[in-house]
PDB file of N, CA and C in Angstrom:
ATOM      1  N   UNK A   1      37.647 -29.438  -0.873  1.00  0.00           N
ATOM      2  CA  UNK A   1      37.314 -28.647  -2.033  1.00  0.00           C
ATOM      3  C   UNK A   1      35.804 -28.404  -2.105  1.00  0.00           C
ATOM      4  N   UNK A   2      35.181 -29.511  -1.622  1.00  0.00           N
ATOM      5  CA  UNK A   2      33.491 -29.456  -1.369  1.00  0.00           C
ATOM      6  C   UNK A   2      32.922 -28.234  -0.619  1.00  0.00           C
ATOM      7  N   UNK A   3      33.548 -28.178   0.288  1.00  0.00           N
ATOM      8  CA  UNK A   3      33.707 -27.692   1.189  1.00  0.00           C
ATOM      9  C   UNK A   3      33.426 -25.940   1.495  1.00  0.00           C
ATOM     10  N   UNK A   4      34.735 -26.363   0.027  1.00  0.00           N
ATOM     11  CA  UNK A   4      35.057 -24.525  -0.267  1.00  0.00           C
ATOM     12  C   UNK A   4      34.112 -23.694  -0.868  1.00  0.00           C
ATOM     13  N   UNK A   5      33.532 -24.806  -2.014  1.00  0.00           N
ATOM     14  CA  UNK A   5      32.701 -24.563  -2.326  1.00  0.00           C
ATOM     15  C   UNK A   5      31.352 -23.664  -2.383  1.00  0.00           C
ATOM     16  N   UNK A   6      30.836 -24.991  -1.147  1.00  0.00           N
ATOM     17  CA  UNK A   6      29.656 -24.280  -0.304  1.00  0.00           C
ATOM     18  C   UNK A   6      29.553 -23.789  -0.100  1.00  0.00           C
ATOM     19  N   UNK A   7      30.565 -23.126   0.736  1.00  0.00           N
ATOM     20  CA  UNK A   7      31.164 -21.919   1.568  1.00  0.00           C
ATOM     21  C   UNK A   7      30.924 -20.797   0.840  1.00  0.00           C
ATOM     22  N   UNK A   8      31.742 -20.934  -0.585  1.00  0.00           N
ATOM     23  CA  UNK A   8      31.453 -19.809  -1.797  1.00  0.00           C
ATOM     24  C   UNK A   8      30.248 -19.934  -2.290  1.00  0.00           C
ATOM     25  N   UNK A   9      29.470 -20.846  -2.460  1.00  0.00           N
ATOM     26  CA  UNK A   9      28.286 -20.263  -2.672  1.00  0.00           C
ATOM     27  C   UNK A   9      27.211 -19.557  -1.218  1.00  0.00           C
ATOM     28  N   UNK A  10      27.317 -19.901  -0.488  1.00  0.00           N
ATOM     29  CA  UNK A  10      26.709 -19.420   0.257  1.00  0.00           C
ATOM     30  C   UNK A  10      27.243 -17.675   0.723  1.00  0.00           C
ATOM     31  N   UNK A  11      28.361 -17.862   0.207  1.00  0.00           N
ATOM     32  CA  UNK A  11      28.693 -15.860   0.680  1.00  0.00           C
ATOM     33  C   UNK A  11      27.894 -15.558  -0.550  1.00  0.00           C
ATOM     34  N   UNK A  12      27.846 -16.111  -1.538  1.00  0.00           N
ATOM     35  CA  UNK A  12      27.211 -15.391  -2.749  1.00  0.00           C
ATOM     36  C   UNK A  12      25.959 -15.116  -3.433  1.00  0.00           C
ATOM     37  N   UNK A  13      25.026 -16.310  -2.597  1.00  0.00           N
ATOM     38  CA  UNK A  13      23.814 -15.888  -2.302  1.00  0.00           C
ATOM     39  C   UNK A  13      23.852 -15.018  -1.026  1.00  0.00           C
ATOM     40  N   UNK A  14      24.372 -14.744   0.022  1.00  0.00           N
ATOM     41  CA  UNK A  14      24.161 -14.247   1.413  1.00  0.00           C
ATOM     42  C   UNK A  14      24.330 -12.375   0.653  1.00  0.00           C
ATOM     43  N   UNK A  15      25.326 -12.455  -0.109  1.00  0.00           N
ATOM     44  CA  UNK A  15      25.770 -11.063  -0.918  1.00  0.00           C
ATOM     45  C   UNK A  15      24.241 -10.831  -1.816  1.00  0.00           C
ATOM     46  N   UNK A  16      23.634 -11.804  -2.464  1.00  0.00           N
ATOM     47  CA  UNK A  16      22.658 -11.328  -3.549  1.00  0.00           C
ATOM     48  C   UNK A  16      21.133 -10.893  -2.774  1.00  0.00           C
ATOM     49  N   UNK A  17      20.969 -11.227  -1.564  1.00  0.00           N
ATOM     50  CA  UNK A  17      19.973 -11.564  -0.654  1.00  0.00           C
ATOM     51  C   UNK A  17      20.138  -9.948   0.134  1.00  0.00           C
ATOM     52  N   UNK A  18      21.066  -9.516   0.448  1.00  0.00           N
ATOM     53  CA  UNK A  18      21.487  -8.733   1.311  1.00  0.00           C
ATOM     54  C   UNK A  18      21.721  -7.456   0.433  1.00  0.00           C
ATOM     55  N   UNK A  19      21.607  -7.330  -1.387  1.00  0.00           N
ATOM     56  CA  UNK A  19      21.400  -6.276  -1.898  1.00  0.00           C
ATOM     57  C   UNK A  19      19.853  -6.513  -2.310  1.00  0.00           C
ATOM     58  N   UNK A  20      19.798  -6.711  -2.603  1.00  0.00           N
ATOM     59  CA  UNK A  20      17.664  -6.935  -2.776  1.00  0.00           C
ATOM     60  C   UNK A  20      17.214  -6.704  -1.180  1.00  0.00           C
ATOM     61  N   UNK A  21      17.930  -6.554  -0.381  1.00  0.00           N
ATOM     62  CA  UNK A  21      16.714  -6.113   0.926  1.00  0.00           C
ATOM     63  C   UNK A  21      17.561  -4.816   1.028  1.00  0.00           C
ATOM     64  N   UNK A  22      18.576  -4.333   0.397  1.00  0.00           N
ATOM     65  CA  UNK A  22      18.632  -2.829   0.767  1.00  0.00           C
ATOM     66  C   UNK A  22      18.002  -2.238  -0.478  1.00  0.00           C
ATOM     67  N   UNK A  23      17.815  -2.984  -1.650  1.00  0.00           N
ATOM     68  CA  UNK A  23      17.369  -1.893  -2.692  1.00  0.00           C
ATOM     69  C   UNK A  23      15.493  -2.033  -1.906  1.00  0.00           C
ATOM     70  N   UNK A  24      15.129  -2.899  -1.228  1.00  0.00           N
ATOM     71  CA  UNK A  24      13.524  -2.371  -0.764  1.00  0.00           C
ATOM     72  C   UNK A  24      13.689  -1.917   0.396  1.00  0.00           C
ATOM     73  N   UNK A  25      14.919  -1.571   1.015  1.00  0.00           N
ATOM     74  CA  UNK A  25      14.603  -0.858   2.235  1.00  0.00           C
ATOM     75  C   UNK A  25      14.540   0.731   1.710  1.00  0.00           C
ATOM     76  N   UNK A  26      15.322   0.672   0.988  1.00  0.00           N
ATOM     77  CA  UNK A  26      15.797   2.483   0.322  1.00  0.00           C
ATOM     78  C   UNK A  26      13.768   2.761  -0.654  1.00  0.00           C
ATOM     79  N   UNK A  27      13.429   1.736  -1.425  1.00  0.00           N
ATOM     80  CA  UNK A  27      12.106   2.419  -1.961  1.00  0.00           C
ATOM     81  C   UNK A  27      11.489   2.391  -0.876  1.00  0.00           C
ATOM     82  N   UNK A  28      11.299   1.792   0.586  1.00  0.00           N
ATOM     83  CA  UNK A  28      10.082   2.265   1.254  1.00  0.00           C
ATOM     84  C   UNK A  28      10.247   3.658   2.332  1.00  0.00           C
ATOM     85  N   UNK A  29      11.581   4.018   2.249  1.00  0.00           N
ATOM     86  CA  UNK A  29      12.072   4.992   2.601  1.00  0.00           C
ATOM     87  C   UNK A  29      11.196   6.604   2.548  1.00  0.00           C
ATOM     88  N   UNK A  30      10.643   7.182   3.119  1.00  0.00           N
ATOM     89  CA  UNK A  30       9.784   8.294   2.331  1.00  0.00           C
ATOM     90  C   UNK A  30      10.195   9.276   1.687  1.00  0.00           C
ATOM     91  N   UNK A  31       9.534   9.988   0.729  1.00  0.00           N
ATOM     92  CA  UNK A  31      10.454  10.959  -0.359  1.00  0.00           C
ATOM     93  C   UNK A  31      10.570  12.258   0.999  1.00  0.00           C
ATOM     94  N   UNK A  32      12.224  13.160   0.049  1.00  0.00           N
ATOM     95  CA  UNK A  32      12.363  14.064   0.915  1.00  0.00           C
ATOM     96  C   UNK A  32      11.337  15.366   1.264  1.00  0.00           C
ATOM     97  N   UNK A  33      11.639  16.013   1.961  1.00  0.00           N
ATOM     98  CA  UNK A  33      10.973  17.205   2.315  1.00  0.00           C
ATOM     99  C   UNK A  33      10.401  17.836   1.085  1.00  0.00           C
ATOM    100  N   UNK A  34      11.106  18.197  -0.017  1.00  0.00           N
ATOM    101  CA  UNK A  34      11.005  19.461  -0.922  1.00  0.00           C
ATOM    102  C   UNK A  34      10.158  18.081  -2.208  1.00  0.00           C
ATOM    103  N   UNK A  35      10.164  16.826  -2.002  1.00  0.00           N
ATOM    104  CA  UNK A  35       9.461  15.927  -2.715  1.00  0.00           C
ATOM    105  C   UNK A  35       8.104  15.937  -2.744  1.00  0.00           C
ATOM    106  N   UNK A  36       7.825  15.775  -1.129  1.00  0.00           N
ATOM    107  CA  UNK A  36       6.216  15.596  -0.601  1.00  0.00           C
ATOM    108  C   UNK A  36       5.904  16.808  -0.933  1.00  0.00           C
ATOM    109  N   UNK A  37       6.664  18.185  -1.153  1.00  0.00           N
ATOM    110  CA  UNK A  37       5.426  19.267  -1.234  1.00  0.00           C
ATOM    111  C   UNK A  37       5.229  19.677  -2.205  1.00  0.00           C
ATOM    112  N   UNK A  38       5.887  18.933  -3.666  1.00  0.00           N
ATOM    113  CA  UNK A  38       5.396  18.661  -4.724  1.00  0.00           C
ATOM    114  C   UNK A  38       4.203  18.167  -5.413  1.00  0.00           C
ATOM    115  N   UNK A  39       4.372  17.066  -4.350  1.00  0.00           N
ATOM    116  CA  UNK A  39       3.478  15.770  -4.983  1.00  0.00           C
ATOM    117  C   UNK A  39       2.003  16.067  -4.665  1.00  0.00           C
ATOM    118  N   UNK A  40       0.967  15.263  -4.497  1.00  0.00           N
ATOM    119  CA  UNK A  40      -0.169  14.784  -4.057  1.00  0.00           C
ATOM    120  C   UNK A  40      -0.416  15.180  -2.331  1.00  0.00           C
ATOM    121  N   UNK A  41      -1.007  15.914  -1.885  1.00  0.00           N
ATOM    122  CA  UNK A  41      -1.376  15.545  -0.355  1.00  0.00           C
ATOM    123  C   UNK A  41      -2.092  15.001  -0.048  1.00  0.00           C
ATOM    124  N   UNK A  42      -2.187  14.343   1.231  1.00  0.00           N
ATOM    125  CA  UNK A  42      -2.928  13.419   1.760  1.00  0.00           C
ATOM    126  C   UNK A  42      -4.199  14.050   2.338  1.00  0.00           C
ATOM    127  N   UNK A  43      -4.980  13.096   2.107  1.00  0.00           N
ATOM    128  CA  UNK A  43      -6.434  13.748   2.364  1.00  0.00           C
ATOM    129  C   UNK A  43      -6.797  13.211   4.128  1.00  0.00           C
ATOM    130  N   UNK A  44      -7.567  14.326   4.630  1.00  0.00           N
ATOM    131  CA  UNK A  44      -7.825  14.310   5.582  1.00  0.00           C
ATOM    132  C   UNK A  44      -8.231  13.586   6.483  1.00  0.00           C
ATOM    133  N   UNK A  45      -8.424  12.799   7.308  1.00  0.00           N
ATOM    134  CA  UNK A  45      -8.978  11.864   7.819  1.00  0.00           C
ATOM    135  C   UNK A  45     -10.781  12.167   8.095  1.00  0.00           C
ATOM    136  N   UNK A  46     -10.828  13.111   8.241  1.00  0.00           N
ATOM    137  CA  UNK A  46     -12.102  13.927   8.359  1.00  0.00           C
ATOM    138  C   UNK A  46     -12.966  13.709   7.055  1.00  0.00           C
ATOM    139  N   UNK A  47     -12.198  14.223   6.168  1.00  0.00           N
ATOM    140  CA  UNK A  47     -12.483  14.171   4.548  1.00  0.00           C
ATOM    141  C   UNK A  47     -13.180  13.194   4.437  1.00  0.00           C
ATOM    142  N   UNK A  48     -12.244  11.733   4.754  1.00  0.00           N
ATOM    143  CA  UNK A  48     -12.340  10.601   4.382  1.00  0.00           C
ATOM    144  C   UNK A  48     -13.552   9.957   4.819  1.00  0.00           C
ATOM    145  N   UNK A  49     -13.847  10.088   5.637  1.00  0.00           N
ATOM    146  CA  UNK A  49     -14.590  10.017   6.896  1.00  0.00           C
ATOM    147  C   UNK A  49     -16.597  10.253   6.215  1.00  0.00           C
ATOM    148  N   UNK A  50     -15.969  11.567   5.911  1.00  0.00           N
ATOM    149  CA  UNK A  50     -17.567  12.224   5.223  1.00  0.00           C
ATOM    150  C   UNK A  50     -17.789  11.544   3.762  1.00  0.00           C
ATOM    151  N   UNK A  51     -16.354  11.287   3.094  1.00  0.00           N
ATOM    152  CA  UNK A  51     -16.943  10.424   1.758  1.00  0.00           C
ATOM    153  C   UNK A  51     -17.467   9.096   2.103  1.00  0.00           C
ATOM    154  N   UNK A  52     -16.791   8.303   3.001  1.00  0.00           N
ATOM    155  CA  UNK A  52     -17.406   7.256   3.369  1.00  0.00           C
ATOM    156  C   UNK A  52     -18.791   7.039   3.596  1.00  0.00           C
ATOM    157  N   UNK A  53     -18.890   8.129   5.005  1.00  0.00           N
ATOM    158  CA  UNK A  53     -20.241   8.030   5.347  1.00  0.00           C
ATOM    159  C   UNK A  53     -21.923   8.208   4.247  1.00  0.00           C
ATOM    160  N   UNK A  54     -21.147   9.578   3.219  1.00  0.00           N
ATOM    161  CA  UNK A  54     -22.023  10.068   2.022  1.00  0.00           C
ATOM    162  C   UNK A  54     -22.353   8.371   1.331  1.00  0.00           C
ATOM    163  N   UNK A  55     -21.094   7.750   0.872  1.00  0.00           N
ATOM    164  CA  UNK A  55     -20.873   6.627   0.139  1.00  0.00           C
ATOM    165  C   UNK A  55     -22.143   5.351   0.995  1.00  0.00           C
ATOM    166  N   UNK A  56     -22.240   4.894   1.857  1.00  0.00           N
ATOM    167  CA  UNK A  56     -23.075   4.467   2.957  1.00  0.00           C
ATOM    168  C   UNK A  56     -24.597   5.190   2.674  1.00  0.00           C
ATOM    169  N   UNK A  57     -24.976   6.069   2.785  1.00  0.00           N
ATOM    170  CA  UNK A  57     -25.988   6.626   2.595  1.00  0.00           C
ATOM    171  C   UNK A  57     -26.462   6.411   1.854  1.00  0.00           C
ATOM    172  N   UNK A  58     -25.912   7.011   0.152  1.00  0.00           N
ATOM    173  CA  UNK A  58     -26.390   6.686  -0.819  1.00  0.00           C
ATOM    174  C   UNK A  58     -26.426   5.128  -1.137  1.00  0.00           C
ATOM    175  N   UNK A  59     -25.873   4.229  -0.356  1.00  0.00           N
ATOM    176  CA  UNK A  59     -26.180   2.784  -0.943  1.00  0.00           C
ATOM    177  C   UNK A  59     -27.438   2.459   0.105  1.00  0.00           C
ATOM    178  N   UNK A  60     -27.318   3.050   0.934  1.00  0.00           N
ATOM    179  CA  UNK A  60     -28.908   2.854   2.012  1.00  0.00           C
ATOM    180  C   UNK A  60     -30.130   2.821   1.183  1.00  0.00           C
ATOM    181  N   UNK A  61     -30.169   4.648   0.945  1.00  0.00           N
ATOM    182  CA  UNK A  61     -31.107   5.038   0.258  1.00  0.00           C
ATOM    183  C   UNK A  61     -31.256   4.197  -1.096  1.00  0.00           C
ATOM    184  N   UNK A  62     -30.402   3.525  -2.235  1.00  0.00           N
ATOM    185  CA  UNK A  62     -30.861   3.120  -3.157  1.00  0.00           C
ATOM    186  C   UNK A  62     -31.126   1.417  -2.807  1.00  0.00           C
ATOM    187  N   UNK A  63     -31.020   0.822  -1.628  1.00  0.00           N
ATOM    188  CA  UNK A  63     -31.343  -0.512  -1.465  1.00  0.00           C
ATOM    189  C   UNK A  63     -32.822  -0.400  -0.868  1.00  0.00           C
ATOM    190  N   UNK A  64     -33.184   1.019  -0.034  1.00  0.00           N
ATOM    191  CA  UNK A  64     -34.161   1.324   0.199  1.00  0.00           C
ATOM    192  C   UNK A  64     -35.582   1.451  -0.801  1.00  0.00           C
ATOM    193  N   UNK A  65     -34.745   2.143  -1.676  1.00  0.00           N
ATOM    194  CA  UNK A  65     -35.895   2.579  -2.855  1.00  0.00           C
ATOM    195  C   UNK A  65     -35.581   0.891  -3.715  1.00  0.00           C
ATOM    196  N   UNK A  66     -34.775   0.139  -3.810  1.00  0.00           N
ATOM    197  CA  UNK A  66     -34.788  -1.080  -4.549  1.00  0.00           C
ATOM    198  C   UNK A  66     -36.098  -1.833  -3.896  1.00  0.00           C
ATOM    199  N   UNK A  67     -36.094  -2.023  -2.548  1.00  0.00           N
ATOM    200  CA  UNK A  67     -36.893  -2.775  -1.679  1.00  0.00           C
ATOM    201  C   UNK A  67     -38.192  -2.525  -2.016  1.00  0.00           C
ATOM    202  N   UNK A  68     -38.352  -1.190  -1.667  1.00  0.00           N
ATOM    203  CA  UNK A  68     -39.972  -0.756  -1.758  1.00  0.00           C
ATOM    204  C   UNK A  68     -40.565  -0.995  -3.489  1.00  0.00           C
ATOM    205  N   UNK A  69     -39.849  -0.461  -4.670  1.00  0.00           N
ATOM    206  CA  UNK A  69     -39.852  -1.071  -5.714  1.00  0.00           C
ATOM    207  C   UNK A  69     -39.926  -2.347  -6.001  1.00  0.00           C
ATOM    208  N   UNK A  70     -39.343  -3.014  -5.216  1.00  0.00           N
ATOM    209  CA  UNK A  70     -40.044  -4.296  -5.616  1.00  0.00           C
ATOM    210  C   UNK A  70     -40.916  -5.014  -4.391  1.00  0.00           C
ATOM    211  N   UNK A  71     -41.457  -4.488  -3.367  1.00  0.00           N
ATOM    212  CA  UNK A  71     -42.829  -4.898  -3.159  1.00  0.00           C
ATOM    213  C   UNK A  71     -44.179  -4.509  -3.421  1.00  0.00           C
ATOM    214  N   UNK A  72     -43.506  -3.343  -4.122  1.00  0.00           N
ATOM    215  CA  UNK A  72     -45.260  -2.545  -4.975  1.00  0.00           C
ATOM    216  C   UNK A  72     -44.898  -3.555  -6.097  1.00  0.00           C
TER     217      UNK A  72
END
């Protein structure tokens, strides 16, 4: 009877385990065709690229002007 038990619980976690990894397989799934050309597009790698670099610069230039500001 112990036995049977186990047995039943273990199909019944194995059942609760095995719907929680299809409900996150289905959200990482990507939206359909007529979804994505709704939504948001993805920005360019190029794009990205030049904000970065701008982003870099301007922290150059203001650690630059911090520096010299504080040795005058």
């Amino acid at each position: 009877m112990r036995a049977a038990f186990s047995l039943l619980a273990l199909v019944v976690v194995a059942a609760i385990v095995l719907t929680l990894a299809k409900k996150q397989a289905t959200a990482l799934k990507p939206p359909a065709a007529g979804a994505s050309a709704a939504g948001t597009t993805v920005p360019q790698p190029q794009a990205v690229g030049q904000q970065v670099q701008s982003s870099i610069d301007d922290a150059a230039r203001r650690a630059a002007e911090a520096a010299s500001a504080a040795t005058n």
